[in-house]
Protein backbone atom coordinates (compact mmCIF):
# COMPACT_ATOMS: atom_id res chain seq x y z
CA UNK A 1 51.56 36.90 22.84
CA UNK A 2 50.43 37.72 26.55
CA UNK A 3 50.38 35.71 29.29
CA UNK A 4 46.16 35.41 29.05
CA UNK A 5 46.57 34.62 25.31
CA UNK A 6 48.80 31.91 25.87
CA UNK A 7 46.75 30.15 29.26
CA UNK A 8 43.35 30.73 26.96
CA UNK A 9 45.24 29.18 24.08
CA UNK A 10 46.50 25.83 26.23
CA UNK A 11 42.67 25.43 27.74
CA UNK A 12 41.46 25.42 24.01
CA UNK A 13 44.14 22.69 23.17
CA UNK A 14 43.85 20.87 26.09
CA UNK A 15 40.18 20.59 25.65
CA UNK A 16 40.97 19.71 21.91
CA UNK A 17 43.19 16.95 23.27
CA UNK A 18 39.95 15.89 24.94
CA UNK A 19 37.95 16.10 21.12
CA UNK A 20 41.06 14.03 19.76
CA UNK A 21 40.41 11.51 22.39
CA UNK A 22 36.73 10.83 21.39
CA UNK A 23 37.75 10.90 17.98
CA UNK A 24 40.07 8.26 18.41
CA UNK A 25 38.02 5.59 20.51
CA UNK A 26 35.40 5.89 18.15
CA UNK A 27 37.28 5.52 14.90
CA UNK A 28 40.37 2.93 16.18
CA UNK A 29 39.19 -0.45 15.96
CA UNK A 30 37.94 -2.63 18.93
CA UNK A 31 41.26 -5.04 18.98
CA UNK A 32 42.77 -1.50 19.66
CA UNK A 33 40.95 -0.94 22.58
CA UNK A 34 41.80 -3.85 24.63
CA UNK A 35 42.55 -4.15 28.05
CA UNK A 36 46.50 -4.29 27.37
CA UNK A 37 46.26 -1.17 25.25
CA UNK A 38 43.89 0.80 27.75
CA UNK A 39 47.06 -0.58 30.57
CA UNK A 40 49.54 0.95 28.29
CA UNK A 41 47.87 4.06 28.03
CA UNK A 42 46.91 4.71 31.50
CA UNK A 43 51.00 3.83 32.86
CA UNK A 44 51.95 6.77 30.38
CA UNK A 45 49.71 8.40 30.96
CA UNK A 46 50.37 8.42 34.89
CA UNK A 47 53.66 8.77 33.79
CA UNK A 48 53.94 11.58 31.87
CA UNK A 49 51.24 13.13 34.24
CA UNK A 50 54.02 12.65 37.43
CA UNK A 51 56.83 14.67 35.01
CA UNK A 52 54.14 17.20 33.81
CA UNK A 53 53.61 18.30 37.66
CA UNK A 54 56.78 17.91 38.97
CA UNK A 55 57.90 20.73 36.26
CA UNK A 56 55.11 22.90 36.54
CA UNK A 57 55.89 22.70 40.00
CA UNK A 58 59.53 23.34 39.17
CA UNK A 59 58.13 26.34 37.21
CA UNK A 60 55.72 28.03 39.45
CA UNK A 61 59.12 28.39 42.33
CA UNK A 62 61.13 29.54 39.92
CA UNK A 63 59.03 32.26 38.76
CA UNK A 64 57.79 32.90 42.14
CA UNK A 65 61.14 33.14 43.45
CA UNK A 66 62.25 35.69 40.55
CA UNK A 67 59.25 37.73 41.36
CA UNK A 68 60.27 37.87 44.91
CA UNK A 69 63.54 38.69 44.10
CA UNK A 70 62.72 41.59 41.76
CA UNK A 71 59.96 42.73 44.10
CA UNK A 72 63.04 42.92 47.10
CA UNK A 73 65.33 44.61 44.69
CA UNK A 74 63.05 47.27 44.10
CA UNK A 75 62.99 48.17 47.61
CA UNK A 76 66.46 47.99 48.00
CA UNK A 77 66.82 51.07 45.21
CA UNK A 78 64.16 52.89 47.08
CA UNK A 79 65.95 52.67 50.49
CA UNK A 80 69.14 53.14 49.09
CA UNK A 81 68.04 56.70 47.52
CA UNK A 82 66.83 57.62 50.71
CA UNK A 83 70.19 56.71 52.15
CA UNK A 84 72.38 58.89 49.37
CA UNK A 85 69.79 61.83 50.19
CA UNK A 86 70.67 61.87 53.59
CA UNK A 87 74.02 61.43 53.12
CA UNK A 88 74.11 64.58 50.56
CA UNK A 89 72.19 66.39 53.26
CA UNK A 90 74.37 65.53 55.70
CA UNK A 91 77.12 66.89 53.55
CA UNK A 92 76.07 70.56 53.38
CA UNK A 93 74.26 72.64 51.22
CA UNK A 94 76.99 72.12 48.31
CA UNK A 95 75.44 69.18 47.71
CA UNK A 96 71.71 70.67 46.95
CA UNK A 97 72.74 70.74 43.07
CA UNK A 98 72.85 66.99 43.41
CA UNK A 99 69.81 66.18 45.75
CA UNK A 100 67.76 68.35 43.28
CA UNK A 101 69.52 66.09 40.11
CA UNK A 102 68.72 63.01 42.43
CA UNK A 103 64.75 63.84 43.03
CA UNK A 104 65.23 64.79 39.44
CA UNK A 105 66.00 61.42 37.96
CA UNK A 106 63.59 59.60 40.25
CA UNK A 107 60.41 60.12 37.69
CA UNK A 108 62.13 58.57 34.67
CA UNK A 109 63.75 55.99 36.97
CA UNK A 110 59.86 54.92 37.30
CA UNK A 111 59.09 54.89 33.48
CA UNK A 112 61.78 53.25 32.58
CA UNK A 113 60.99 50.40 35.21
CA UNK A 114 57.38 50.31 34.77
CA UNK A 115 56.74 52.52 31.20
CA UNK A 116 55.87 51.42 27.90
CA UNK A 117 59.25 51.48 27.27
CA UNK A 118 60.02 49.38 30.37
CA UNK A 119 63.36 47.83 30.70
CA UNK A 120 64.78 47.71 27.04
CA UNK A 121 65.12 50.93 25.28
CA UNK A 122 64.16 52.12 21.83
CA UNK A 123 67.27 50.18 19.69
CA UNK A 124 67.31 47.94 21.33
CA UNK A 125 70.56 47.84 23.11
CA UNK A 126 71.87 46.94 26.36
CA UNK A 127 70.67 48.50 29.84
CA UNK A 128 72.57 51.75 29.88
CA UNK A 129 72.17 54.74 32.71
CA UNK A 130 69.69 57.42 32.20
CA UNK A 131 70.82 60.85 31.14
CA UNK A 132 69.39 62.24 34.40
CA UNK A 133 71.02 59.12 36.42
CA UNK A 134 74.42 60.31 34.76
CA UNK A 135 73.72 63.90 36.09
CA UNK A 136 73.59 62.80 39.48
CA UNK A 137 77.17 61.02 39.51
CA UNK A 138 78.13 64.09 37.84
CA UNK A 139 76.73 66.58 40.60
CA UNK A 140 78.11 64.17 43.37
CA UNK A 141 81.77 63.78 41.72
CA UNK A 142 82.07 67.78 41.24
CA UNK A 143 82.13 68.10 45.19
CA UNK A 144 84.79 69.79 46.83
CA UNK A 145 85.14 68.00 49.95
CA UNK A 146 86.95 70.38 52.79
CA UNK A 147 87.57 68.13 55.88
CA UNK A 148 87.65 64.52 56.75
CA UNK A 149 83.61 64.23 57.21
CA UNK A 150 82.82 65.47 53.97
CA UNK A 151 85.32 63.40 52.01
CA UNK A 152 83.78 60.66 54.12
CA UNK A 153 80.29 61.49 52.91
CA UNK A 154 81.28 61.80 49.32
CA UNK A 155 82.59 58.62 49.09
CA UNK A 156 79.88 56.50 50.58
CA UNK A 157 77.99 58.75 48.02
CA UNK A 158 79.49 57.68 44.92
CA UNK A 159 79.57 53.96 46.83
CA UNK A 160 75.42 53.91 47.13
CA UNK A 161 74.99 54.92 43.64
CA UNK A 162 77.03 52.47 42.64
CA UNK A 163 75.27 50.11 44.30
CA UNK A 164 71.85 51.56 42.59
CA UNK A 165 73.62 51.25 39.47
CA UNK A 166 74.01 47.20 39.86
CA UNK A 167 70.57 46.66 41.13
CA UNK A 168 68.85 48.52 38.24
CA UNK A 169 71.65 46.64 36.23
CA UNK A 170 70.04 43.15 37.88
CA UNK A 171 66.49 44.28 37.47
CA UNK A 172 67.06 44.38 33.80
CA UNK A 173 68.80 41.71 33.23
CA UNK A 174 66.18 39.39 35.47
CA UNK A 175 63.50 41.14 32.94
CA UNK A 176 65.11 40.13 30.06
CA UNK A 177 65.69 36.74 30.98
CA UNK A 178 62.24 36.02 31.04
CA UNK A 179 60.42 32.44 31.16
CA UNK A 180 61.63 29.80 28.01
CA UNK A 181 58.81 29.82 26.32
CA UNK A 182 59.82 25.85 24.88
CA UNK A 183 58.96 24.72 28.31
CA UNK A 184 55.69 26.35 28.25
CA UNK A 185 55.05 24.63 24.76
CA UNK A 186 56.58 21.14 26.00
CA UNK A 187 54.20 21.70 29.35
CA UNK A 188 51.12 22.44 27.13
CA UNK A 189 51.87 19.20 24.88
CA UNK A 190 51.84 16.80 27.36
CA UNK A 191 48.55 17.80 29.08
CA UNK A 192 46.76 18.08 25.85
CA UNK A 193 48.42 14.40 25.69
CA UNK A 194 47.11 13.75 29.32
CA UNK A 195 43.76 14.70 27.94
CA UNK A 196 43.68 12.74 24.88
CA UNK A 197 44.33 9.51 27.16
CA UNK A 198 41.37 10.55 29.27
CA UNK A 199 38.62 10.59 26.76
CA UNK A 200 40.51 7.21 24.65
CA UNK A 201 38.65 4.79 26.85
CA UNK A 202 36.17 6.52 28.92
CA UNK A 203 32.70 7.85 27.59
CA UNK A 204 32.28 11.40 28.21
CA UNK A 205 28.61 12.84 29.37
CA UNK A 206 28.02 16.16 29.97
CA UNK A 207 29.26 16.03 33.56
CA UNK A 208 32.39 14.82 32.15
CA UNK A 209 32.85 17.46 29.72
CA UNK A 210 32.39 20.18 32.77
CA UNK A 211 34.98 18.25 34.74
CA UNK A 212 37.27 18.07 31.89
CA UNK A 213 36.83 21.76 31.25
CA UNK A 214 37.02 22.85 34.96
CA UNK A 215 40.47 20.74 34.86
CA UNK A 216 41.63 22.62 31.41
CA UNK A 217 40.66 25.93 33.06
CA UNK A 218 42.73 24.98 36.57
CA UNK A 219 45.68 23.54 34.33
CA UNK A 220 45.84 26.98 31.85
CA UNK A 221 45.33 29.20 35.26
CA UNK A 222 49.01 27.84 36.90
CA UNK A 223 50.91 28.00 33.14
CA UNK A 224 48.98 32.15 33.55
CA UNK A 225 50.35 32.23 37.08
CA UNK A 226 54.03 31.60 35.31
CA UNK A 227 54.02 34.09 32.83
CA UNK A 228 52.57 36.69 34.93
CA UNK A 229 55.31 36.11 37.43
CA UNK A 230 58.03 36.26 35.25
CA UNK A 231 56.69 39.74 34.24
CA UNK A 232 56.87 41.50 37.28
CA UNK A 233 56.28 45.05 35.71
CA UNK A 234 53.10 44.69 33.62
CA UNK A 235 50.06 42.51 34.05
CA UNK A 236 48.29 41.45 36.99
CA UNK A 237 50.53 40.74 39.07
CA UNK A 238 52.65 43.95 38.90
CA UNK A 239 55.25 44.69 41.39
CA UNK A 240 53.89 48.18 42.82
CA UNK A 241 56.07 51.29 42.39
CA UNK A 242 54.49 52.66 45.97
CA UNK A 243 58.20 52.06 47.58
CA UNK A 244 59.69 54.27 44.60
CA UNK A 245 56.88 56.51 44.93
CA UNK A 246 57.27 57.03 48.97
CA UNK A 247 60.86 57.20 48.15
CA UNK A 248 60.73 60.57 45.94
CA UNK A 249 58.14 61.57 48.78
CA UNK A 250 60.86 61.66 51.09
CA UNK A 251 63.33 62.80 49.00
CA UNK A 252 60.72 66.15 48.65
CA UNK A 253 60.87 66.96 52.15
C-alpha cells in the first residue's frame, strides 16, 4: 500500500474514531458520563496525545534525516565518478577502454536507483554489482601501469570505485530498511483513540465536524510526510537524479 493510501486510510479512521465517539455518548448511560469519567478521559486522553506527538515527532527526524542522508550519498557517487574519470584521463589514453565502460554503466546505475526495478532486483536477492559496474573494475584492473604516476593513478582508481561500491551498497541497504510499518499502525490507533475521546463528551455541530476533519486531514498529512521520506526514490518527494545526470554530462566531454 502507498504512502497516499495509507495517510487517506488513517483520516478515514480517525474521522471514524470521531463516529465511534458520538456513538458512544449517545448509547452509554448518563452515570457513565459523569464528571469523574469525562476527568478520566480527558487525562488519557492528554496523555496519550503528549506520547502520540512526541513519536511522530520522533518519526518525522528520523525519516527526514534518512532522506538527507540518501539525498548526500547520491551526490557523493556523482562526484566521485567525476573524480575516477579524471583520474583515468589523467592516466593516458590506455585507460579510454575504461572511461568508455565507466560512461557506459552510468545509465543502468540510474535505473537501478530510480527504475521500476529500483534497489532490489528480480529474485530477490541481495544488492549485487551491475554487469556493466563489474566491467569497469575489470577495464581499470587490466592496466599496465609503466612508471610511478600511473601506478599511482591506478590505485586511487580501484580505491574510488571501491568507495562507489559501499555507497551504492548503503543506498540499498537504507532503501530496504524502510519505515516499521507497526509504528505507523500503533501511531494511527491512538489518534483514532484521541478522536473517539473528543466527540465522548462534547456535541459536535457542523463547525465541529470541519474542525475535526481539518485536524484528521493535518494528522494523515505528517504520517504521508513519513512514508514519502523514507522512500526517497519514488513518490513525491523523490530525490532528483540531476547530480547523476550532470555527472554522465561531464563524463561525455
Amino acid at each position: 500500500m502507498d504512502a497516499l493510501a495509507i495517510a487517506l486510510l488513517a483520516a478515514l479512521l480517525m474521522m471514524g474514531g470521531a463516529g465511534a465517539g458520538v456513538l458512544l455518548r449517545r448509547t452509554l448511560p448518563d452515570h457513565h458520563l459523569n464528571e469523574h469519567s469525562k476527568d478520566v478521559v480527558r487525562l488519557g486522553a492528554s496523555l496519550v496525545g503528549t506520547i502520540t506527538a512526541l513519536l511522530l515527532g520522533l518519526l518525522i527526524t528520523s525519516a527526514k534525516t534518512a532522506y538527507e542522508t540518501q539525498r548526500s550519498e547520491v551526490r557523493q557517487i556523482a562526484s566521485k565518478l567525476v573524480l575516477l574519470d579524471n583520474q583515468l584521463r589523467r592516466y593516458g589514453a590506455e585507460a579510454d577502454s575504461a572511461r568508455e565502460a565507466q560512461r557506459r554503466a552510468m545509465a543502468p546505475l540510474i535505473d537501478r536507483i530510480w527504475g521500476e526495478r529500483a534497489i532490489r532486483s528480480e529474485s530477490g536477492a541481495p544488492y549485487r554489482p551491475s554487469i556493466e559496474g563489474d566491467l569497469v573494475y575489470e577495464a581499470v584492473e587490466a592496466l599496465n601501469p609503466q612508471n610511478d604516476v600511473q601506478r599511482s593513478l591506478k590505485f586511487r582508481a580501484l580505491s574510488t570505485l571501491a568507495s562507489i561500491t559501499e555507497i551504492r551498497v548503503r543506498l540499498f541497504e537504507q532503501s530496504e530498511a524502510g519505515m516499521p510499518r507497526t509504528l505507523i499502525a500503533i501511531v494511527i490507533l491512538w489518534l483514532t483513540l484521541l478522536f473517539a475521546s473528543f466527540t465522548l463528551f462534547s456535541p459536535i455541530n457542523l463547525t465541529g465536524a470541519v474542525v475535526l476533519a481539518v485536524i484528521a486531514a493535518s494528522a494523515s498529512a505528517a504520517i504521508f510526510l513519513i512514508l514519502e521520506l523514507n522512500h526517497p526514490f519514488s513518490g513525491l518527494l523523490r530525490i532528483s537524479p540531476e547530480p547523476l545526470r550532470d555527472a554522465l554530462g561531464s563524463l561525455a566531454s
